[in-house]
PDB file of N, CA and C in Angstrom:
ATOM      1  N   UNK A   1       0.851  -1.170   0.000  1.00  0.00           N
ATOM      2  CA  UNK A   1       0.000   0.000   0.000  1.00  0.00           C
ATOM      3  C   UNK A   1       0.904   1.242   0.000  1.00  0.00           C
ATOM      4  N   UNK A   2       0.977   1.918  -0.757  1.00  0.00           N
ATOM      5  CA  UNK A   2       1.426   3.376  -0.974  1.00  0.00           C
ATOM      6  C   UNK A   2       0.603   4.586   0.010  1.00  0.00           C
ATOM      7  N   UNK A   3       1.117   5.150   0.555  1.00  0.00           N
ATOM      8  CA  UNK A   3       0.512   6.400   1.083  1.00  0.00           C
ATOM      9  C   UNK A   3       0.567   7.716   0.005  1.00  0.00           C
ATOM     10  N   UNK A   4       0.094   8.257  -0.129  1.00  0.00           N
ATOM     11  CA  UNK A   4       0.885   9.524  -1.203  1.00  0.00           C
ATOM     12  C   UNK A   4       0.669  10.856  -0.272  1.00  0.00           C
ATOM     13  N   UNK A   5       1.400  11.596  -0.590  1.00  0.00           N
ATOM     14  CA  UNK A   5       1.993  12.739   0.182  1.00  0.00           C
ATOM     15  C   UNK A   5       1.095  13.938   0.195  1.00  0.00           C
ATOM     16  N   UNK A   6       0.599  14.523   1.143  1.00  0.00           N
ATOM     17  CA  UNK A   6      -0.460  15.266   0.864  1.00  0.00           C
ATOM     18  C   UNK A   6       0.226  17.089  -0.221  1.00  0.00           C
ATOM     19  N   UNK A   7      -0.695  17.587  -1.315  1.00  0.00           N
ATOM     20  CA  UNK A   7      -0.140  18.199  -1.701  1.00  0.00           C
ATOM     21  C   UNK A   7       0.013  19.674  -1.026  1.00  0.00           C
ATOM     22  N   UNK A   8       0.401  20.989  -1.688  1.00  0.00           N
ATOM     23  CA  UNK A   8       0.604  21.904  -0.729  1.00  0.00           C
ATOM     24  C   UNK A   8      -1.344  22.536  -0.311  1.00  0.00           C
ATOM     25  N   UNK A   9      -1.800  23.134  -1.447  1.00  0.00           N
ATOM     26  CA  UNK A   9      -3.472  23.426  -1.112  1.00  0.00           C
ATOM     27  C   UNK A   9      -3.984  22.446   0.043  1.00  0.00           C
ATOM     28  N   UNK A  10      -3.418  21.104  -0.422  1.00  0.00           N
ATOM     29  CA  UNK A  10      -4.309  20.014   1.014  1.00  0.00           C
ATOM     30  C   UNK A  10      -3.453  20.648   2.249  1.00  0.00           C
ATOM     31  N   UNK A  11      -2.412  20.852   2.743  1.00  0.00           N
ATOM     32  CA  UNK A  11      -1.691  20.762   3.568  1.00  0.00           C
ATOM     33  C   UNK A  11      -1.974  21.868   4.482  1.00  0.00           C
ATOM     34  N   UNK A  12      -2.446  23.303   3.350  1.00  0.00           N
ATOM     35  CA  UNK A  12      -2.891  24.596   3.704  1.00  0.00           C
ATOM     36  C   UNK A  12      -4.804  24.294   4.342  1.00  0.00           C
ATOM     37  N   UNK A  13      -5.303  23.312   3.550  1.00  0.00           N
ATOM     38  CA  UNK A  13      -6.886  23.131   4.314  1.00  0.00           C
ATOM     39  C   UNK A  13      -6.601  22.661   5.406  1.00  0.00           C
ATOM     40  N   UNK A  14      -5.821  21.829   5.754  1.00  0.00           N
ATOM     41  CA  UNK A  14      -5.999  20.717   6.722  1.00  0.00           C
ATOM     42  C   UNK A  14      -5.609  21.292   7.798  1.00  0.00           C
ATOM     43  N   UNK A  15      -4.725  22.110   7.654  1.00  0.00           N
ATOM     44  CA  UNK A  15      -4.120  22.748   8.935  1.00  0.00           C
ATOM     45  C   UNK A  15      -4.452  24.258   8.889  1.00  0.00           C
ATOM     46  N   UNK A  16      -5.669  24.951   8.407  1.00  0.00           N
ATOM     47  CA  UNK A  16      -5.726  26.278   8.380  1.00  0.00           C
ATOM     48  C   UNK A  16      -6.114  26.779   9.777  1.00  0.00           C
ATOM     49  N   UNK A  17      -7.174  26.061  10.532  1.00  0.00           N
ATOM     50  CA  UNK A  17      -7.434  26.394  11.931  1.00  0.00           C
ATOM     51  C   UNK A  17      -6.700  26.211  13.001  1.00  0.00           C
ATOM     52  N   UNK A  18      -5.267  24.931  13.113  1.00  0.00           N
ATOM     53  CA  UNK A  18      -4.735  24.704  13.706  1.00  0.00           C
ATOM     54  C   UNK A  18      -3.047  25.439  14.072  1.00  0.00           C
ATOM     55  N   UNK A  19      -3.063  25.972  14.841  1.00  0.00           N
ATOM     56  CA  UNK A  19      -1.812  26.651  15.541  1.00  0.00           C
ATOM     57  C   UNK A  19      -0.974  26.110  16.351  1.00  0.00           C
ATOM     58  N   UNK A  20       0.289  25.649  15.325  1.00  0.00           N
ATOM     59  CA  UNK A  20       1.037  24.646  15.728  1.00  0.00           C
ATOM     60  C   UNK A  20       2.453  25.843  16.584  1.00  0.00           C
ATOM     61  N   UNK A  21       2.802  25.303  17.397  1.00  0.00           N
ATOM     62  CA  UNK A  21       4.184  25.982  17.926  1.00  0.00           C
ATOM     63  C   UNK A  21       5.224  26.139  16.628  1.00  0.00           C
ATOM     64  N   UNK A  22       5.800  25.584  15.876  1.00  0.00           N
ATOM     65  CA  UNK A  22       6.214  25.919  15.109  1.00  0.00           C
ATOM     66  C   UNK A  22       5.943  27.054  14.390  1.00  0.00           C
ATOM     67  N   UNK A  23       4.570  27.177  14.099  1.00  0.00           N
ATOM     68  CA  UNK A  23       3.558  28.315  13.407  1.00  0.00           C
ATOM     69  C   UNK A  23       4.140  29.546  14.242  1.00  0.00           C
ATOM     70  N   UNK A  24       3.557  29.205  15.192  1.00  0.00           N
ATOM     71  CA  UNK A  24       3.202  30.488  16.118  1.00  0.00           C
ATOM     72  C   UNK A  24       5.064  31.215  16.366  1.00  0.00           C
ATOM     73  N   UNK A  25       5.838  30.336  16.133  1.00  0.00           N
ATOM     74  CA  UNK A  25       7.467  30.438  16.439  1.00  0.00           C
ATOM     75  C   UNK A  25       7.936  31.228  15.426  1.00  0.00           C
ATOM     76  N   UNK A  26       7.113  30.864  13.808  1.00  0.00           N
ATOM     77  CA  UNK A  26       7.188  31.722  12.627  1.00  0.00           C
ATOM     78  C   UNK A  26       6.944  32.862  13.120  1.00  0.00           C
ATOM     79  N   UNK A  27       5.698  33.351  13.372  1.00  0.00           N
ATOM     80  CA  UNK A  27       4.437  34.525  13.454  1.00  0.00           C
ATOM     81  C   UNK A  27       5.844  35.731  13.709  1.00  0.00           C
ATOM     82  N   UNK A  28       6.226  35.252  15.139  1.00  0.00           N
ATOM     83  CA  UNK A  28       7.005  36.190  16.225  1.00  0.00           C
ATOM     84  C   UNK A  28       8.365  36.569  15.376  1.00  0.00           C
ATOM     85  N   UNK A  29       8.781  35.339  14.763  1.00  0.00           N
ATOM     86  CA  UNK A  29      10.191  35.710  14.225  1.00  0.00           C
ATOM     87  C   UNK A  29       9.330  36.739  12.884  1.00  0.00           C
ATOM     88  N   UNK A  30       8.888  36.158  12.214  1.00  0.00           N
ATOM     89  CA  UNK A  30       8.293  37.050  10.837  1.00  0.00           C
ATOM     90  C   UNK A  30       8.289  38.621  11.233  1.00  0.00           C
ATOM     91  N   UNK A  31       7.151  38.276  12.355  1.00  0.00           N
ATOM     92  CA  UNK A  31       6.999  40.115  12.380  1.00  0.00           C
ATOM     93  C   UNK A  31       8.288  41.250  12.756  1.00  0.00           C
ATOM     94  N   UNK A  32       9.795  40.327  13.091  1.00  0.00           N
ATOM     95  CA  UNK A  32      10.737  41.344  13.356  1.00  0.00           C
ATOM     96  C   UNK A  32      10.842  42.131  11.971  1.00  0.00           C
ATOM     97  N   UNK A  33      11.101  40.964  10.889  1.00  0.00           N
ATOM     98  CA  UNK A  33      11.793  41.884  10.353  1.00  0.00           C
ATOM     99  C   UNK A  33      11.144  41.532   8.968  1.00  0.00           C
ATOM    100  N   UNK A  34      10.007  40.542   8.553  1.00  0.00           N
ATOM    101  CA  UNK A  34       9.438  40.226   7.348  1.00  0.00           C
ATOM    102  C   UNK A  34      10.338  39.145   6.570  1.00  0.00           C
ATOM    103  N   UNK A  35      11.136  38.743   7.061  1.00  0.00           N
ATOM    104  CA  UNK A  35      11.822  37.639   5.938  1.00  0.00           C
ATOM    105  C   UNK A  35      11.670  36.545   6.405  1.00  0.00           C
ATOM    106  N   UNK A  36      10.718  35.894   5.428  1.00  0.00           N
ATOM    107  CA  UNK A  36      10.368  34.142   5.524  1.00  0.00           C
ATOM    108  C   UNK A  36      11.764  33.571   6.001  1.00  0.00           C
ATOM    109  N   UNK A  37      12.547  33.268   5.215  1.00  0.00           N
ATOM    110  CA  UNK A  37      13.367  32.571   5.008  1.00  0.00           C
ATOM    111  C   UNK A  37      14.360  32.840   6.437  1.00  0.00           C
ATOM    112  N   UNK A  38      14.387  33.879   6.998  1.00  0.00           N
ATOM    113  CA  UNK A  38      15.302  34.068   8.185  1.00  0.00           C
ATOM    114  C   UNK A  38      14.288  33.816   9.611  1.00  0.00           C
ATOM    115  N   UNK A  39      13.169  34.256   9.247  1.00  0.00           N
ATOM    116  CA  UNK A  39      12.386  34.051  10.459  1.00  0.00           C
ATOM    117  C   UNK A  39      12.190  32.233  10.517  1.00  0.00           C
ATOM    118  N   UNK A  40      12.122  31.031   9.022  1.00  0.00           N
ATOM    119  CA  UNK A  40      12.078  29.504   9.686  1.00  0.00           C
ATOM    120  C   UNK A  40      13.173  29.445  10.156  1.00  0.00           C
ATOM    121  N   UNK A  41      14.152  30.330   9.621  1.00  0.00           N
ATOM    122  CA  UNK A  41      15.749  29.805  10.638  1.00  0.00           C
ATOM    123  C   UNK A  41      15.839  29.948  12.053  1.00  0.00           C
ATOM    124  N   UNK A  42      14.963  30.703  12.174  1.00  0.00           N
ATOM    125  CA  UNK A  42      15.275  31.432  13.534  1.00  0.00           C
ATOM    126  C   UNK A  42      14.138  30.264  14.421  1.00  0.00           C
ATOM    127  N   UNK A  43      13.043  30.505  13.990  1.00  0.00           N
ATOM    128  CA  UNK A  43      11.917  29.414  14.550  1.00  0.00           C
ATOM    129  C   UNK A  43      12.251  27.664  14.593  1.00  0.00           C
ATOM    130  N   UNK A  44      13.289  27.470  14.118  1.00  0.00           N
ATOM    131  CA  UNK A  44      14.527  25.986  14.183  1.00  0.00           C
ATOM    132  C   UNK A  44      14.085  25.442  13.414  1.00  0.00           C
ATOM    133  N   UNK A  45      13.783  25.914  11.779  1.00  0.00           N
ATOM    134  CA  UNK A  45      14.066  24.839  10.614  1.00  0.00           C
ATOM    135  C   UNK A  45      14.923  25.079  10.125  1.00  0.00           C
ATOM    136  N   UNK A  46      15.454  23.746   9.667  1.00  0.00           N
ATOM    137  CA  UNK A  46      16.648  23.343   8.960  1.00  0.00           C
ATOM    138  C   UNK A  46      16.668  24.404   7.969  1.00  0.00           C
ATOM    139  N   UNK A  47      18.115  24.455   7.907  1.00  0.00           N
ATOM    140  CA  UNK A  47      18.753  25.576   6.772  1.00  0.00           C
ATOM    141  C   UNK A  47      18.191  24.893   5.426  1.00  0.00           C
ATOM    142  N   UNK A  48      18.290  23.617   4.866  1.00  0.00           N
ATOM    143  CA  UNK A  48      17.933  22.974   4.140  1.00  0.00           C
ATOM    144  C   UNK A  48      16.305  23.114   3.715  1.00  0.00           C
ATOM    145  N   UNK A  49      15.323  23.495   4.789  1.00  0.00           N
ATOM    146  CA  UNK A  49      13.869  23.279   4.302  1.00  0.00           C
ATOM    147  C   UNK A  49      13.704  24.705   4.520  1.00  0.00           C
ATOM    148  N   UNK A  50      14.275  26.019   5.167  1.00  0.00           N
ATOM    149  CA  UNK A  50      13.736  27.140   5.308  1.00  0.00           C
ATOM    150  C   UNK A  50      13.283  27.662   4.384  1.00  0.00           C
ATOM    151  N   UNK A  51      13.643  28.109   3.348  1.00  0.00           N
ATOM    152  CA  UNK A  51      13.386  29.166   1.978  1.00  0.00           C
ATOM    153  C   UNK A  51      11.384  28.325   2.031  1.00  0.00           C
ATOM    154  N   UNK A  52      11.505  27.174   1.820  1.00  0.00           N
ATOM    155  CA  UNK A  52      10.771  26.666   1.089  1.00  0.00           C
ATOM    156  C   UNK A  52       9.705  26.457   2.187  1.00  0.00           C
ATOM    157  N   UNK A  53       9.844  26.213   3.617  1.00  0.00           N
ATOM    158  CA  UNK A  53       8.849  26.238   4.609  1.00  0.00           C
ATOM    159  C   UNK A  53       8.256  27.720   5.131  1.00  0.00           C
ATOM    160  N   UNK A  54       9.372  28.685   4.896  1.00  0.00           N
ATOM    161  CA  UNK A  54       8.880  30.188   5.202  1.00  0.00           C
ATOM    162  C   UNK A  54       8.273  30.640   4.518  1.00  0.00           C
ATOM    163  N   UNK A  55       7.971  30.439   2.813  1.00  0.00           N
ATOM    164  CA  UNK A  55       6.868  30.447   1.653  1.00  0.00           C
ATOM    165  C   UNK A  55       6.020  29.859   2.029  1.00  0.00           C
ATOM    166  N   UNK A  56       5.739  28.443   2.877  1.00  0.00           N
ATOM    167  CA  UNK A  56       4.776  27.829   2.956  1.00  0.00           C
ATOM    168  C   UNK A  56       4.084  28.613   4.455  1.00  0.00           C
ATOM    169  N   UNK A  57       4.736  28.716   5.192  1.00  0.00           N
ATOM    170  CA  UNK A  57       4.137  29.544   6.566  1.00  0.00           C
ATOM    171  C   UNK A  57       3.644  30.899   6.166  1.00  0.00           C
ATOM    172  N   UNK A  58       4.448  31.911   4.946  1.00  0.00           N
ATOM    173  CA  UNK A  58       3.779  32.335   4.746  1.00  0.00           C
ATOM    174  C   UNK A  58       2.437  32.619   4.103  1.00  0.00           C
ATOM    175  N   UNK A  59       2.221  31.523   3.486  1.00  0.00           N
ATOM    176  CA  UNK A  59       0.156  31.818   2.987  1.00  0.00           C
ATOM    177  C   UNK A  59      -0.342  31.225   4.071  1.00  0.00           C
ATOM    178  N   UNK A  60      -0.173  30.515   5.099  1.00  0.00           N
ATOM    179  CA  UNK A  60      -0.928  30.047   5.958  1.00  0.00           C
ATOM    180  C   UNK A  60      -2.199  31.029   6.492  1.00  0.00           C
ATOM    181  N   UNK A  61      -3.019  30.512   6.588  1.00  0.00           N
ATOM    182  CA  UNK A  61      -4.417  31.608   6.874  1.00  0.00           C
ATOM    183  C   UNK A  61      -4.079  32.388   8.485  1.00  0.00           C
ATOM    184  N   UNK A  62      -3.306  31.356   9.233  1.00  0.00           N
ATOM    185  CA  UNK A  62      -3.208  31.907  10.548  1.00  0.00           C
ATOM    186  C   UNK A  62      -2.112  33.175  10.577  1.00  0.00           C
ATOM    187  N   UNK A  63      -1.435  32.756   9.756  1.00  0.00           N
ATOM    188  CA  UNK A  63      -0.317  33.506   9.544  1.00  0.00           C
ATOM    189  C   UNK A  63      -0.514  35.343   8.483  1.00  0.00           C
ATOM    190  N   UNK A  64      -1.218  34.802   7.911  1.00  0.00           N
ATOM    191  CA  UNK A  64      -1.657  35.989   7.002  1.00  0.00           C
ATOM    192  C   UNK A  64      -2.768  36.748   7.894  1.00  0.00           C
ATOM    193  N   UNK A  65      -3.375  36.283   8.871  1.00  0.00           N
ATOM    194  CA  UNK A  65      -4.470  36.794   9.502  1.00  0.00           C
ATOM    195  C   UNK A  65      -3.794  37.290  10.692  1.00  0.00           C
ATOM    196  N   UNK A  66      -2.401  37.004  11.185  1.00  0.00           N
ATOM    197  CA  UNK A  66      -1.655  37.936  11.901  1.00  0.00           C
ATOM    198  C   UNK A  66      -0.875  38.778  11.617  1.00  0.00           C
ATOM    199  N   UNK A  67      -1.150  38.890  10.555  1.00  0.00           N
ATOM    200  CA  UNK A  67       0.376  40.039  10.249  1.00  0.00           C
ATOM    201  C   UNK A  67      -0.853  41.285   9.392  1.00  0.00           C
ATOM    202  N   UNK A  68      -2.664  41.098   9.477  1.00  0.00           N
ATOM    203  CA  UNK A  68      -2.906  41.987   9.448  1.00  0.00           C
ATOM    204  C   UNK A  68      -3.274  43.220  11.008  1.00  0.00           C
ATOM    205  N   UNK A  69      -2.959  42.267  11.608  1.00  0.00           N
ATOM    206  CA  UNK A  69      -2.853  43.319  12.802  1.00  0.00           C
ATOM    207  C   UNK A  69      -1.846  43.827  12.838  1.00  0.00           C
ATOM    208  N   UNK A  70      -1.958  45.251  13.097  1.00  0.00           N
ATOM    209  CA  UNK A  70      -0.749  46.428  13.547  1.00  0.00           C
ATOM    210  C   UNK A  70      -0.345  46.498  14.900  1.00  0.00           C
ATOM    211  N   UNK A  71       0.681  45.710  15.559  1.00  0.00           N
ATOM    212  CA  UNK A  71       0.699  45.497  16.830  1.00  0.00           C
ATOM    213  C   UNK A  71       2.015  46.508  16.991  1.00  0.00           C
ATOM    214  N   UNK A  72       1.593  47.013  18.135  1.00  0.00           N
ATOM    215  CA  UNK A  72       2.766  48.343  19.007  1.00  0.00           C
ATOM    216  C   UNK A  72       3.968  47.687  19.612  1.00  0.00           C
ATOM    217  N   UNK A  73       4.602  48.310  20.221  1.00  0.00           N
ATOM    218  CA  UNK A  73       6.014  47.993  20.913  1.00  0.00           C
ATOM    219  C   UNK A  73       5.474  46.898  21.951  1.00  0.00           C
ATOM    220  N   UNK A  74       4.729  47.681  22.584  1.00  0.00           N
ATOM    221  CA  UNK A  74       4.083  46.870  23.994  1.00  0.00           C
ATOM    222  C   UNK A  74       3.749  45.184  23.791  1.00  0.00           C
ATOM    223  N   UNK A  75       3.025  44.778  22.778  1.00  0.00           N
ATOM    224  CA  UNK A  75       2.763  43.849  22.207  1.00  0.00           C
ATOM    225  C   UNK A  75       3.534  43.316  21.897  1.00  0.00           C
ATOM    226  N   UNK A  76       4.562  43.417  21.032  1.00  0.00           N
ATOM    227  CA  UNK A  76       5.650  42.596  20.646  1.00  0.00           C
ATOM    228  C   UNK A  76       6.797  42.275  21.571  1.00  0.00           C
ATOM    229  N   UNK A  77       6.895  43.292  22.700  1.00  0.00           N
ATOM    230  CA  UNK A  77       7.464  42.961  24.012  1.00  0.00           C
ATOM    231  C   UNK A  77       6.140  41.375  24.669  1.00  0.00           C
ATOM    232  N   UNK A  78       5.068  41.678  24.948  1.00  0.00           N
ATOM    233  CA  UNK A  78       4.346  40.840  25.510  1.00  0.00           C
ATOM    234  C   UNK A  78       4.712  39.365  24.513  1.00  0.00           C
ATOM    235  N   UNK A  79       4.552  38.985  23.028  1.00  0.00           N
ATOM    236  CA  UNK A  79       4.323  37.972  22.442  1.00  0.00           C
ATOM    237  C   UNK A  79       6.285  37.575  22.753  1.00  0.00           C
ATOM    238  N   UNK A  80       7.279  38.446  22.902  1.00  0.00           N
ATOM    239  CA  UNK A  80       8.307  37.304  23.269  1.00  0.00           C
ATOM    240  C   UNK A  80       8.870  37.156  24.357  1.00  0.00           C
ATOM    241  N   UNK A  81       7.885  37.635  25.501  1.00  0.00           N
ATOM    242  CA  UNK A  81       7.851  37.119  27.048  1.00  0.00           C
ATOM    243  C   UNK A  81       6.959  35.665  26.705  1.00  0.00           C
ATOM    244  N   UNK A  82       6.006  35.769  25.894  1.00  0.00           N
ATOM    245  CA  UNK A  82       5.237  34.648  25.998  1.00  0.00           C
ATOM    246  C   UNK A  82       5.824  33.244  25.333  1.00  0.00           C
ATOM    247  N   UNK A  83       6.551  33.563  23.738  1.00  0.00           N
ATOM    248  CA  UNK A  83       7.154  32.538  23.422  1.00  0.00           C
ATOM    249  C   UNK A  83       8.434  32.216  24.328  1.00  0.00           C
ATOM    250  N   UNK A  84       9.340  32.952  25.430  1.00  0.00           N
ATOM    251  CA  UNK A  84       9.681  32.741  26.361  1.00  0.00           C
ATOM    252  C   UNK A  84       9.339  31.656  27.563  1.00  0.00           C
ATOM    253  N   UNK A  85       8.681  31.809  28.109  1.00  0.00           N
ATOM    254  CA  UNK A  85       7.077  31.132  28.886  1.00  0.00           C
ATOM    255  C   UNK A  85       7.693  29.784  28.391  1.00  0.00           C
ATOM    256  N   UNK A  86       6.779  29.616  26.906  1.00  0.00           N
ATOM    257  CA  UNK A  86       6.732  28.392  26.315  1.00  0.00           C
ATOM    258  C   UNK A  86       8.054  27.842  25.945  1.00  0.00           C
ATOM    259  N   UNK A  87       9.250  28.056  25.671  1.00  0.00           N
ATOM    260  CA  UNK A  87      10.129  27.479  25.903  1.00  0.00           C
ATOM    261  C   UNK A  87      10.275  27.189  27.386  1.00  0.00           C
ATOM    262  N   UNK A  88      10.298  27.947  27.894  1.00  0.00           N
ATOM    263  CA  UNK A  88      10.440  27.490  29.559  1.00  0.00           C
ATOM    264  C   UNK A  88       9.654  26.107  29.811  1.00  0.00           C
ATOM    265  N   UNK A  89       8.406  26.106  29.662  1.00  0.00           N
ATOM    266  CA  UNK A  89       7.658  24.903  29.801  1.00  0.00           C
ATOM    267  C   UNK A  89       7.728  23.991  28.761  1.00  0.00           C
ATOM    268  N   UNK A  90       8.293  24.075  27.842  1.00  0.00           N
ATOM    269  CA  UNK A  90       8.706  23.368  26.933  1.00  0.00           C
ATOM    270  C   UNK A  90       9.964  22.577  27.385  1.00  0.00           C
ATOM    271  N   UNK A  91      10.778  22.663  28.079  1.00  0.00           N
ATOM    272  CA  UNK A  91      12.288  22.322  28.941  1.00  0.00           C
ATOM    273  C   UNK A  91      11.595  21.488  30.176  1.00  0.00           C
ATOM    274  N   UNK A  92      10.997  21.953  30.849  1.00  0.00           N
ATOM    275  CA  UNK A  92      10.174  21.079  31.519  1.00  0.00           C
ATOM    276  C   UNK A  92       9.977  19.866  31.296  1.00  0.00           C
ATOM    277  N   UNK A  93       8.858  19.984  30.399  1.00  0.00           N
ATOM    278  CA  UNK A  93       8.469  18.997  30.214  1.00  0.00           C
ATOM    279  C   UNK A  93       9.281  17.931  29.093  1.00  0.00           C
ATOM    280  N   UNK A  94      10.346  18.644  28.560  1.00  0.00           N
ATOM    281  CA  UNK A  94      11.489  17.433  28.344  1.00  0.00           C
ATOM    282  C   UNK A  94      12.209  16.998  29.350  1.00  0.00           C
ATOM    283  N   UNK A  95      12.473  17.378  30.120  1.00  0.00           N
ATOM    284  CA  UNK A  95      12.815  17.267  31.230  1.00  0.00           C
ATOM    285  C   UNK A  95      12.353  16.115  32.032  1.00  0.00           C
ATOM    286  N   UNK A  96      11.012  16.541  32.711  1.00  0.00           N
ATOM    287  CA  UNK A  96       9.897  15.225  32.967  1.00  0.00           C
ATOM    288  C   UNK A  96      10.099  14.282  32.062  1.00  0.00           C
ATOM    289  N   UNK A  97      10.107  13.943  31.122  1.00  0.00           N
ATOM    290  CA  UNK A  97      10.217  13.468  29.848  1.00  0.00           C
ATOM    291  C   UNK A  97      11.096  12.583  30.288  1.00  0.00           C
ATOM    292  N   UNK A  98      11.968  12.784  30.286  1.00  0.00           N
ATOM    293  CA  UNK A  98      13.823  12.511  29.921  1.00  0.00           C
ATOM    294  C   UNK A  98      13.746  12.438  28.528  1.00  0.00           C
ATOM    295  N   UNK A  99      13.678  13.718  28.241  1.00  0.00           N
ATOM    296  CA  UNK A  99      14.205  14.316  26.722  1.00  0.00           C
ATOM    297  C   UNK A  99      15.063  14.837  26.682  1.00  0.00           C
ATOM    298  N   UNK A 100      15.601  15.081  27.599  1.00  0.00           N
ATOM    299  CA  UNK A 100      16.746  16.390  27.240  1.00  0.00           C
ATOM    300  C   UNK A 100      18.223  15.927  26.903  1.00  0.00           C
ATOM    301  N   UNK A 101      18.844  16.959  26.226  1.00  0.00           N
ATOM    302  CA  UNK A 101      19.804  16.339  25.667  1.00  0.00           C
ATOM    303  C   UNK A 101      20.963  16.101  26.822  1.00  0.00           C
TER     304      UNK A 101
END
């Protein structure tokens, strides 16, 4: 049995409502400075898949539906205390885990 690979339009339905950490890791890096390709680097994709995953994060509906908000200093201070946070509890719970390296 073959599986076949879902294409990019399927990939964009399937996941348009869902806000994956990765996503949301884009959002924050994107809005510094607008470059796909430096913001998946920064959000920890491979140098190898960035160009081509930061095109894909960017049409994402979640993604295009945040970058029409005009968010102030204050805000963008608040969203990387928060992706902060979530690494923090993210270590944790590798931790608990025994994930960590």
């Amino acid at each position: 049995m073959r599986i076949r690979q879902m294409g990019f339009s399927s990939r964009l339905k399937a996941h348009k409502n869902i806000l994956t950490l990765e996503t949301l890791r884009f959002i924050v890096e994107f809005l510094k400075d607008g470059n796909a390709k430096q913001a998946a680097l920064r959000s920890g994709i491979p140098e190898t898949y960035a160009a081509r995953q930061g095109t894909w994060l960017k049409k994402h509906p979640m993604v295009q539906a945040s970058l029409e908000n005009d968010l102030d200093a204050r805000e963008t201070l608040k969203l990387d205390k928060a992706m902060a946070e979530i690494d923090r509890q993210m270590e944790v719970c590798r931790q608990i885990l025994g994930l960590s390296d």
